[in-house]
PDB file of N, CA and C in Angstrom:
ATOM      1  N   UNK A   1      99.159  52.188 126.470  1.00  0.00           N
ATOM      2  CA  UNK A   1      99.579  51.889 127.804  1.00  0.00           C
ATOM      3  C   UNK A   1      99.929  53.206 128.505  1.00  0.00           C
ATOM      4  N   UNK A   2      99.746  53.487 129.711  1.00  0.00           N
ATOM      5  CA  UNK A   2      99.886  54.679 130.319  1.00  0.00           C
ATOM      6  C   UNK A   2     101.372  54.571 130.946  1.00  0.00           C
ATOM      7  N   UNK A   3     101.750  55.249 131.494  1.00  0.00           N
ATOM      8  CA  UNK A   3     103.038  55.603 132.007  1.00  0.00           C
ATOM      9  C   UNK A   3     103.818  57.070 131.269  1.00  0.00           C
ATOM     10  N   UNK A   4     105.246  57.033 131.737  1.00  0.00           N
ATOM     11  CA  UNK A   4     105.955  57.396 130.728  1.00  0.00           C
ATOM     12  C   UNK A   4     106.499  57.507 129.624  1.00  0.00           C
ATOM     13  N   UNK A   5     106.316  58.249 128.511  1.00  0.00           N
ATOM     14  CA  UNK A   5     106.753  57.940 127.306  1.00  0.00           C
ATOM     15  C   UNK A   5     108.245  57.492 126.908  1.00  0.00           C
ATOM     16  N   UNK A   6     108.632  56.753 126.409  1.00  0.00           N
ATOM     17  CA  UNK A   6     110.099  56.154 126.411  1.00  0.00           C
ATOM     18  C   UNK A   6     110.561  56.616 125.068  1.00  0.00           C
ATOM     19  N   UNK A   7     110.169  57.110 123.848  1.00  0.00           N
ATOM     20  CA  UNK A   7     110.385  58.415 122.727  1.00  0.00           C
ATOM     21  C   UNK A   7     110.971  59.284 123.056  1.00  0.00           C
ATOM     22  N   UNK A   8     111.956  60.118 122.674  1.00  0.00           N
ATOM     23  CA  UNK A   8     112.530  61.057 122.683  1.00  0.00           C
ATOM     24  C   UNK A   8     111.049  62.137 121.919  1.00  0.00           C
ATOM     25  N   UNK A   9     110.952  63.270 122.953  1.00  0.00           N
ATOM     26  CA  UNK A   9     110.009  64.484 122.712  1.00  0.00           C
ATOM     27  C   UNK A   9     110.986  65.171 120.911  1.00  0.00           C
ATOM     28  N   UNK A  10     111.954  65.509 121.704  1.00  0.00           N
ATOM     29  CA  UNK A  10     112.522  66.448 120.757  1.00  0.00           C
ATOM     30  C   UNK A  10     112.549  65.880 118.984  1.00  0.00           C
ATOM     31  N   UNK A  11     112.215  64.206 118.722  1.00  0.00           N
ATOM     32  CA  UNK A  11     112.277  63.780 117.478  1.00  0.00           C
ATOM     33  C   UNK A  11     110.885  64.496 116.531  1.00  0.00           C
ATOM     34  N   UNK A  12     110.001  65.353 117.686  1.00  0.00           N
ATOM     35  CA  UNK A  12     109.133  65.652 116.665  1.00  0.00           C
ATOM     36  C   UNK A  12     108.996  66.780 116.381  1.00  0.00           C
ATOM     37  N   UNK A  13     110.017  67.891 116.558  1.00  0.00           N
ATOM     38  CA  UNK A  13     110.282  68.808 116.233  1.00  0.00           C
ATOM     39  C   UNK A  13     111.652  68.950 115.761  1.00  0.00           C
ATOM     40  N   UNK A  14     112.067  69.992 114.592  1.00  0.00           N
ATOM     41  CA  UNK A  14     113.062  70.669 114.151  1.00  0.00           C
ATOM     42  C   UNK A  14     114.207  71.700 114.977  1.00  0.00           C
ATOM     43  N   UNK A  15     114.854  71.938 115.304  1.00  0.00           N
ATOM     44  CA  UNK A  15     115.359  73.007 114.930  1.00  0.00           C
ATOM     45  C   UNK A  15     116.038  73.817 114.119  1.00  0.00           C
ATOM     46  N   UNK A  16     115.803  75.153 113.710  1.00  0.00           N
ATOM     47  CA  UNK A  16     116.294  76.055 112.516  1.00  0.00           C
ATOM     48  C   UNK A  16     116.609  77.125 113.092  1.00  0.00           C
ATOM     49  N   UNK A  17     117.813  77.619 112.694  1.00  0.00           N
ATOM     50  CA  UNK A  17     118.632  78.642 113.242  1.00  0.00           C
ATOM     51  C   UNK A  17     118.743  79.889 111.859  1.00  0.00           C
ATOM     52  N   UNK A  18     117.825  80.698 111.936  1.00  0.00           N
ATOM     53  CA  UNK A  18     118.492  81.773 110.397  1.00  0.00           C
ATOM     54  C   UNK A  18     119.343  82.195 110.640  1.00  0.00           C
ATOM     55  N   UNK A  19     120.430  82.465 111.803  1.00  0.00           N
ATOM     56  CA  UNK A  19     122.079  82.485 111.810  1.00  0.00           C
ATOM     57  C   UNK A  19     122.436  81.788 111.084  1.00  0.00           C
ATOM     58  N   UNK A  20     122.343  80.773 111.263  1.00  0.00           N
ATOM     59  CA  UNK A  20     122.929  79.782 110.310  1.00  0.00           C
ATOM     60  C   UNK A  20     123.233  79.859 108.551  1.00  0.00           C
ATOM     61  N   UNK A  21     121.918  79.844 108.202  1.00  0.00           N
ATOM     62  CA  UNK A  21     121.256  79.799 107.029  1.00  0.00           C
ATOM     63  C   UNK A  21     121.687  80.942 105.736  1.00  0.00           C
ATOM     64  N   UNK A  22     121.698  82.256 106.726  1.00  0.00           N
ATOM     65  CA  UNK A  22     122.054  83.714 105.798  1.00  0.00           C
ATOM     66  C   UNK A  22     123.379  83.806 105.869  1.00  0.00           C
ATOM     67  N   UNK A  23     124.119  83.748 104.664  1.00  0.00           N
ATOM     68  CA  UNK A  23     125.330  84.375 104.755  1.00  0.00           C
ATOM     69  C   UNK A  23     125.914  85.562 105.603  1.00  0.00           C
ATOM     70  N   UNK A  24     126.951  85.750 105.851  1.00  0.00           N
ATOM     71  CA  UNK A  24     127.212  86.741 106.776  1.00  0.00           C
ATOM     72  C   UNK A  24     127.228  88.219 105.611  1.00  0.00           C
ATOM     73  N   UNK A  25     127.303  87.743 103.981  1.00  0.00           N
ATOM     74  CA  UNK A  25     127.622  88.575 103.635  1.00  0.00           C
ATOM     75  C   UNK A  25     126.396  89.058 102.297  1.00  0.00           C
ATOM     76  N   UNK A  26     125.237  88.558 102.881  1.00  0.00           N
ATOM     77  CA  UNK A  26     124.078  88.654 102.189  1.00  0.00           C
ATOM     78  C   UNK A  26     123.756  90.111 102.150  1.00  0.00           C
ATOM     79  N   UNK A  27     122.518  90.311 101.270  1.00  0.00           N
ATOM     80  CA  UNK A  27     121.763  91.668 101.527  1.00  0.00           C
ATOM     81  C   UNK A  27     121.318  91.983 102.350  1.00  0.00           C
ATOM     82  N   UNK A  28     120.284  91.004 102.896  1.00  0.00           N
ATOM     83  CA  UNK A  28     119.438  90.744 104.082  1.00  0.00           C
ATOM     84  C   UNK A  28     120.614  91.317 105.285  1.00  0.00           C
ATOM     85  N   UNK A  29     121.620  90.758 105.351  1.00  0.00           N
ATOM     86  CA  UNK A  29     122.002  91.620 106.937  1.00  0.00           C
ATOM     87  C   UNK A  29     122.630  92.607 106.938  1.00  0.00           C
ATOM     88  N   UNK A  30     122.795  93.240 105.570  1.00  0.00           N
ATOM     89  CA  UNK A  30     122.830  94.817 105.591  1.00  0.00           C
ATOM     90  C   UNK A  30     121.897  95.372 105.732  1.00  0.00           C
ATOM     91  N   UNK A  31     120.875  94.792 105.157  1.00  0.00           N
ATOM     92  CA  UNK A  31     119.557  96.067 105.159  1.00  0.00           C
ATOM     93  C   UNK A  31     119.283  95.655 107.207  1.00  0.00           C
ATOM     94  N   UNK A  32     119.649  94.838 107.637  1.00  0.00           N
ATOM     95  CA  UNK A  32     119.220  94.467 108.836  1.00  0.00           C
ATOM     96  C   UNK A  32     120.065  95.545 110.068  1.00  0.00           C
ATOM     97  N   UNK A  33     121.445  96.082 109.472  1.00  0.00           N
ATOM     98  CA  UNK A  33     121.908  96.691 109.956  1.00  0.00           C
ATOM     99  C   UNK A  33     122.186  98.083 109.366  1.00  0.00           C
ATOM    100  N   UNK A  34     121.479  98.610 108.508  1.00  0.00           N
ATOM    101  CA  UNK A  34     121.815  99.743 108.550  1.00  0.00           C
ATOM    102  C   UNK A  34     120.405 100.891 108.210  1.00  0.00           C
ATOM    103  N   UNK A  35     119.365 100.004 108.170  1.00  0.00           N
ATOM    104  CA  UNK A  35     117.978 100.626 108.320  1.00  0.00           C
ATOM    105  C   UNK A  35     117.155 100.314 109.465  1.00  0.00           C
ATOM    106  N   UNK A  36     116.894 101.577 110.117  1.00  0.00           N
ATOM    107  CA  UNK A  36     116.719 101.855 111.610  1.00  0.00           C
ATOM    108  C   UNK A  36     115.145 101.783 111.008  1.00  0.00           C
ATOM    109  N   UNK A  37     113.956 101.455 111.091  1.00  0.00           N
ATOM    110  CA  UNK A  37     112.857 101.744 111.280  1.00  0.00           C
ATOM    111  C   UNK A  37     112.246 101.159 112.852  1.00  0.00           C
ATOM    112  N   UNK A  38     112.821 101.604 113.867  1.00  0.00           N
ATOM    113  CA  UNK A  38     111.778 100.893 115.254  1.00  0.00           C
ATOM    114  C   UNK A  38     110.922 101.827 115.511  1.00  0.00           C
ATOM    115  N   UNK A  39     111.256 103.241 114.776  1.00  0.00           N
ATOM    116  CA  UNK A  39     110.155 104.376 115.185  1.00  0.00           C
ATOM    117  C   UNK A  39     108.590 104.444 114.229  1.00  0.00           C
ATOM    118  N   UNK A  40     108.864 103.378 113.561  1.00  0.00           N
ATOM    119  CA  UNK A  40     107.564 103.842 112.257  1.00  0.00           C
ATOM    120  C   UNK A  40     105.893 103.062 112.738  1.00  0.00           C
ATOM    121  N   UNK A  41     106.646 102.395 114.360  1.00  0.00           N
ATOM    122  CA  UNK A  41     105.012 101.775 114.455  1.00  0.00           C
ATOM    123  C   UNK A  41     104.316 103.362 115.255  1.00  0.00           C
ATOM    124  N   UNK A  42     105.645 103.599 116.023  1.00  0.00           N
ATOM    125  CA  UNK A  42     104.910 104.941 116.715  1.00  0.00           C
ATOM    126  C   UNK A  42     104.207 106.082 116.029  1.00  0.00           C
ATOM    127  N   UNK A  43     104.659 106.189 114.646  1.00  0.00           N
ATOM    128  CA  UNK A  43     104.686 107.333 113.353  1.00  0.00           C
ATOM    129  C   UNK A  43     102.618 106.853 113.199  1.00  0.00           C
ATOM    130  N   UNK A  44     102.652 105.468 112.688  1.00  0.00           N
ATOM    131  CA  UNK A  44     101.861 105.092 112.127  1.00  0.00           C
ATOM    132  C   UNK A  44     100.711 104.667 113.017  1.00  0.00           C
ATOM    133  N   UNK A  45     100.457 104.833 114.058  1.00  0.00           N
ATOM    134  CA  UNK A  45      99.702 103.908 115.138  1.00  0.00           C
ATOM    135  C   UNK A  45      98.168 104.459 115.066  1.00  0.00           C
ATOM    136  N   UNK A  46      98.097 105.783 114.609  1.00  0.00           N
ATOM    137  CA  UNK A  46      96.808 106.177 114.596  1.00  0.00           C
ATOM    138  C   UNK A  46      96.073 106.095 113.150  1.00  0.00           C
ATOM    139  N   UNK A  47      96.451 105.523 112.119  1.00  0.00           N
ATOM    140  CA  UNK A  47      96.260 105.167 111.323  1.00  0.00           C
ATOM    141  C   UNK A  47      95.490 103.899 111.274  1.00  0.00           C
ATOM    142  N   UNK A  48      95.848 102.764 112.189  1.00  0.00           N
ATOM    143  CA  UNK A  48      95.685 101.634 111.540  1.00  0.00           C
ATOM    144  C   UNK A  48      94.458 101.466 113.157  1.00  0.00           C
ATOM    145  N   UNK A  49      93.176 100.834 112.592  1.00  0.00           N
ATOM    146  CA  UNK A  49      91.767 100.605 113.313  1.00  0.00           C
ATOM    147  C   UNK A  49      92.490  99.132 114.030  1.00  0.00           C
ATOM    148  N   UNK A  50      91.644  99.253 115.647  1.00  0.00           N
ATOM    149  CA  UNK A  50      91.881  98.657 116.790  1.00  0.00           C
ATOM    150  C   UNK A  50      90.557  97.347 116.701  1.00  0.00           C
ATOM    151  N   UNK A  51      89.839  97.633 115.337  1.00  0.00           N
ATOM    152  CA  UNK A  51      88.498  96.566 115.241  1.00  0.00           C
ATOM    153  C   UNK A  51      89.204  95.532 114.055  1.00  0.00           C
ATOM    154  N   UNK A  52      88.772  94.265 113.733  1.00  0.00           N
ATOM    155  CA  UNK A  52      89.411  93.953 112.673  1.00  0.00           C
ATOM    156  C   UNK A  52      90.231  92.811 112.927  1.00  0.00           C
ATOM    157  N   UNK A  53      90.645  92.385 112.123  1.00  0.00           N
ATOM    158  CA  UNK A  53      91.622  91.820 111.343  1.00  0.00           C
ATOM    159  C   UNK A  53      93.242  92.599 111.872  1.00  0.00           C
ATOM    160  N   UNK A  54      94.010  92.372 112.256  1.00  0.00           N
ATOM    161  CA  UNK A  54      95.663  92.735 112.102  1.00  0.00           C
ATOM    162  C   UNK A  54      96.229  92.864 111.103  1.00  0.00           C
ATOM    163  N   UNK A  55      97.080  94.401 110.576  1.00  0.00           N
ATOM    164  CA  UNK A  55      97.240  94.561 109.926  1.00  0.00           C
ATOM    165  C   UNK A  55      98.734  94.032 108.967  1.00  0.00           C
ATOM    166  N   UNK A  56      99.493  94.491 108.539  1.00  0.00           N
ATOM    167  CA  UNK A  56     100.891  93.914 108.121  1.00  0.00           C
ATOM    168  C   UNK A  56     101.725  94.810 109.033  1.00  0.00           C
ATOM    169  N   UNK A  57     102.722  94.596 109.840  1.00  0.00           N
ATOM    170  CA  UNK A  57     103.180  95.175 110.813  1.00  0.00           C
ATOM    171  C   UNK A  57     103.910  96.242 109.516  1.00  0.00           C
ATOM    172  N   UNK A  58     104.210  97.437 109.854  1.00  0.00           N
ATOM    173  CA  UNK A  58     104.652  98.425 108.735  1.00  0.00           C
ATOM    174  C   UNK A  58     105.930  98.399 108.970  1.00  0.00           C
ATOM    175  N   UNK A  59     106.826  97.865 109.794  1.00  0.00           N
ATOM    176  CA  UNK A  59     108.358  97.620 109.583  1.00  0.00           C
ATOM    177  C   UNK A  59     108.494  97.079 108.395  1.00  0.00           C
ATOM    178  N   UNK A  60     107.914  95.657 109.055  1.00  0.00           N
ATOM    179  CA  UNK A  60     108.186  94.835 108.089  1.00  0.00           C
ATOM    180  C   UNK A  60     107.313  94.873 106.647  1.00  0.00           C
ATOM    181  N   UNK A  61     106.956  95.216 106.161  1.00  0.00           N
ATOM    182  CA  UNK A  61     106.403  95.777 104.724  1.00  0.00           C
ATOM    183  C   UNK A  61     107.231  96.645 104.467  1.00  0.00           C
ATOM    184  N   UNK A  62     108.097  97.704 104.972  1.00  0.00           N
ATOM    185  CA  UNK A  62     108.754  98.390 104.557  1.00  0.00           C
ATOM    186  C   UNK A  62     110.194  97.381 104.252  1.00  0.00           C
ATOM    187  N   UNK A  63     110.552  96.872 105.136  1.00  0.00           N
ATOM    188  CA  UNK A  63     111.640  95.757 104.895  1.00  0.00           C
ATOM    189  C   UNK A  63     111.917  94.719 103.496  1.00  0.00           C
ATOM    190  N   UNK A  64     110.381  94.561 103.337  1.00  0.00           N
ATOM    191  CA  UNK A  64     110.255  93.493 102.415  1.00  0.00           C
ATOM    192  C   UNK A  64     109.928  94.435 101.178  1.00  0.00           C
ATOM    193  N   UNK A  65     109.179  95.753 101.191  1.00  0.00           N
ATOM    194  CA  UNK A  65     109.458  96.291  99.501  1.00  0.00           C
ATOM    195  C   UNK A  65     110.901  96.678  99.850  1.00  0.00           C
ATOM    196  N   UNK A  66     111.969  96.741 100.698  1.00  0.00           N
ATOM    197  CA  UNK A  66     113.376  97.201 100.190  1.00  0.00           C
ATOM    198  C   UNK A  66     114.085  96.005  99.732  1.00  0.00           C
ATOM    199  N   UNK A  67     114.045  94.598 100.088  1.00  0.00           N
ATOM    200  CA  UNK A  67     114.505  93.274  99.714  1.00  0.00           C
ATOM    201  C   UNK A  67     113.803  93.677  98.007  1.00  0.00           C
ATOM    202  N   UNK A  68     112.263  93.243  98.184  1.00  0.00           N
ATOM    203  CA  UNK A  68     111.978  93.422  96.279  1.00  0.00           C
ATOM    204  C   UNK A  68     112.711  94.532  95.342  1.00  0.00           C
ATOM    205  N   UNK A  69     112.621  95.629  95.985  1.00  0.00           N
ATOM    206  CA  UNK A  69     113.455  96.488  95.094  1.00  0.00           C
ATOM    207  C   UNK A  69     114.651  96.372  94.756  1.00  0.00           C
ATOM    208  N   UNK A  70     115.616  95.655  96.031  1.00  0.00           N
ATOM    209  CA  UNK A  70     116.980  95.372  95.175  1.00  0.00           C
ATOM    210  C   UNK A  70     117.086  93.957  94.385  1.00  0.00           C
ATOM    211  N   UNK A  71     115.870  93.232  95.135  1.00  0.00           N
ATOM    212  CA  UNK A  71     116.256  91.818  93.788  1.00  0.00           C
ATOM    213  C   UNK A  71     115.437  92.057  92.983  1.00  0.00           C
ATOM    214  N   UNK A  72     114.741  93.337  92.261  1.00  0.00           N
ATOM    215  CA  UNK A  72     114.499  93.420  91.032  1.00  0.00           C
ATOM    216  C   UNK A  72     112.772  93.049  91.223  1.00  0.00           C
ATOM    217  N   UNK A  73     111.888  92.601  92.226  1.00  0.00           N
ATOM    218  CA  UNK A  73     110.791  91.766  92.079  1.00  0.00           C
ATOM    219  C   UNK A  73     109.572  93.221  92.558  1.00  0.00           C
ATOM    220  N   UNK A  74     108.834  93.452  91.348  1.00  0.00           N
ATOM    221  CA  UNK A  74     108.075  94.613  91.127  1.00  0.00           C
ATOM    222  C   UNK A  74     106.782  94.759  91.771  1.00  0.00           C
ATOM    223  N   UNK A  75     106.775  92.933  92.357  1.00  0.00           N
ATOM    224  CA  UNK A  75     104.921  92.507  92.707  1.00  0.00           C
ATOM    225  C   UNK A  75     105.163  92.601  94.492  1.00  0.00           C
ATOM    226  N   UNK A  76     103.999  93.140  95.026  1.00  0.00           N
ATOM    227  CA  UNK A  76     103.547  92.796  96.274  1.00  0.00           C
ATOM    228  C   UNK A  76     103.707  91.764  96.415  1.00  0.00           C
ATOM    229  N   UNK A  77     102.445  90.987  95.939  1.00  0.00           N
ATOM    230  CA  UNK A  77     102.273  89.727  95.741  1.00  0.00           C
ATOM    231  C   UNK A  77     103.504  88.506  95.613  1.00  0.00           C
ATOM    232  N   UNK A  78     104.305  88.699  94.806  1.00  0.00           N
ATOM    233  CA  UNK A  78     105.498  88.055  94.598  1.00  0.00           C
ATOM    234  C   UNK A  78     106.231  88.128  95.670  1.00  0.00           C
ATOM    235  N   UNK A  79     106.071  89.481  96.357  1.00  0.00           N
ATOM    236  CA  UNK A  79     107.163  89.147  97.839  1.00  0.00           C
ATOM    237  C   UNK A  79     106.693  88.240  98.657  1.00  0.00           C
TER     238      UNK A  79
END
């Protein structure tokens, strides 16, 4: 039947807050606050080809081998 829908929109989506979720006193928001990398896309920009596929943004690869290294996890892959 056409008209207006009489459903609430918002029942078909979630919301998730990672405020929420991370402790205030986790790893994650130390390494979030005390490792500055916003300069490493500028460092790296001529490196990475403009044809292609997108690469792994290099913050975040750097972010995520410093998470594996302190919980011990040795694999790329595994992160």
């Amino acid at each position: 039947m056409l008209g207006p829908r009489q459903e609430a929109q918002a029942a078909l989506f979630y919301e998730f807050s990672l405020e929420d979720h991370v402790p205030q006193n986790h790893l994650l928001r130390s390494i979030d606050r005390f490792v500055d990398l916003s300069s490493i896309r500028a460092h790296l920009a001529e490196f990475y080809s403009h044809t292609g596929r997108p690469s792994i943004d290099p913050e975040l690869m750097i972010r995520m081998l410093l998470v594996g290294y302190c919980s011990g996890i040795r694999s790329e892959r595994r992160l």
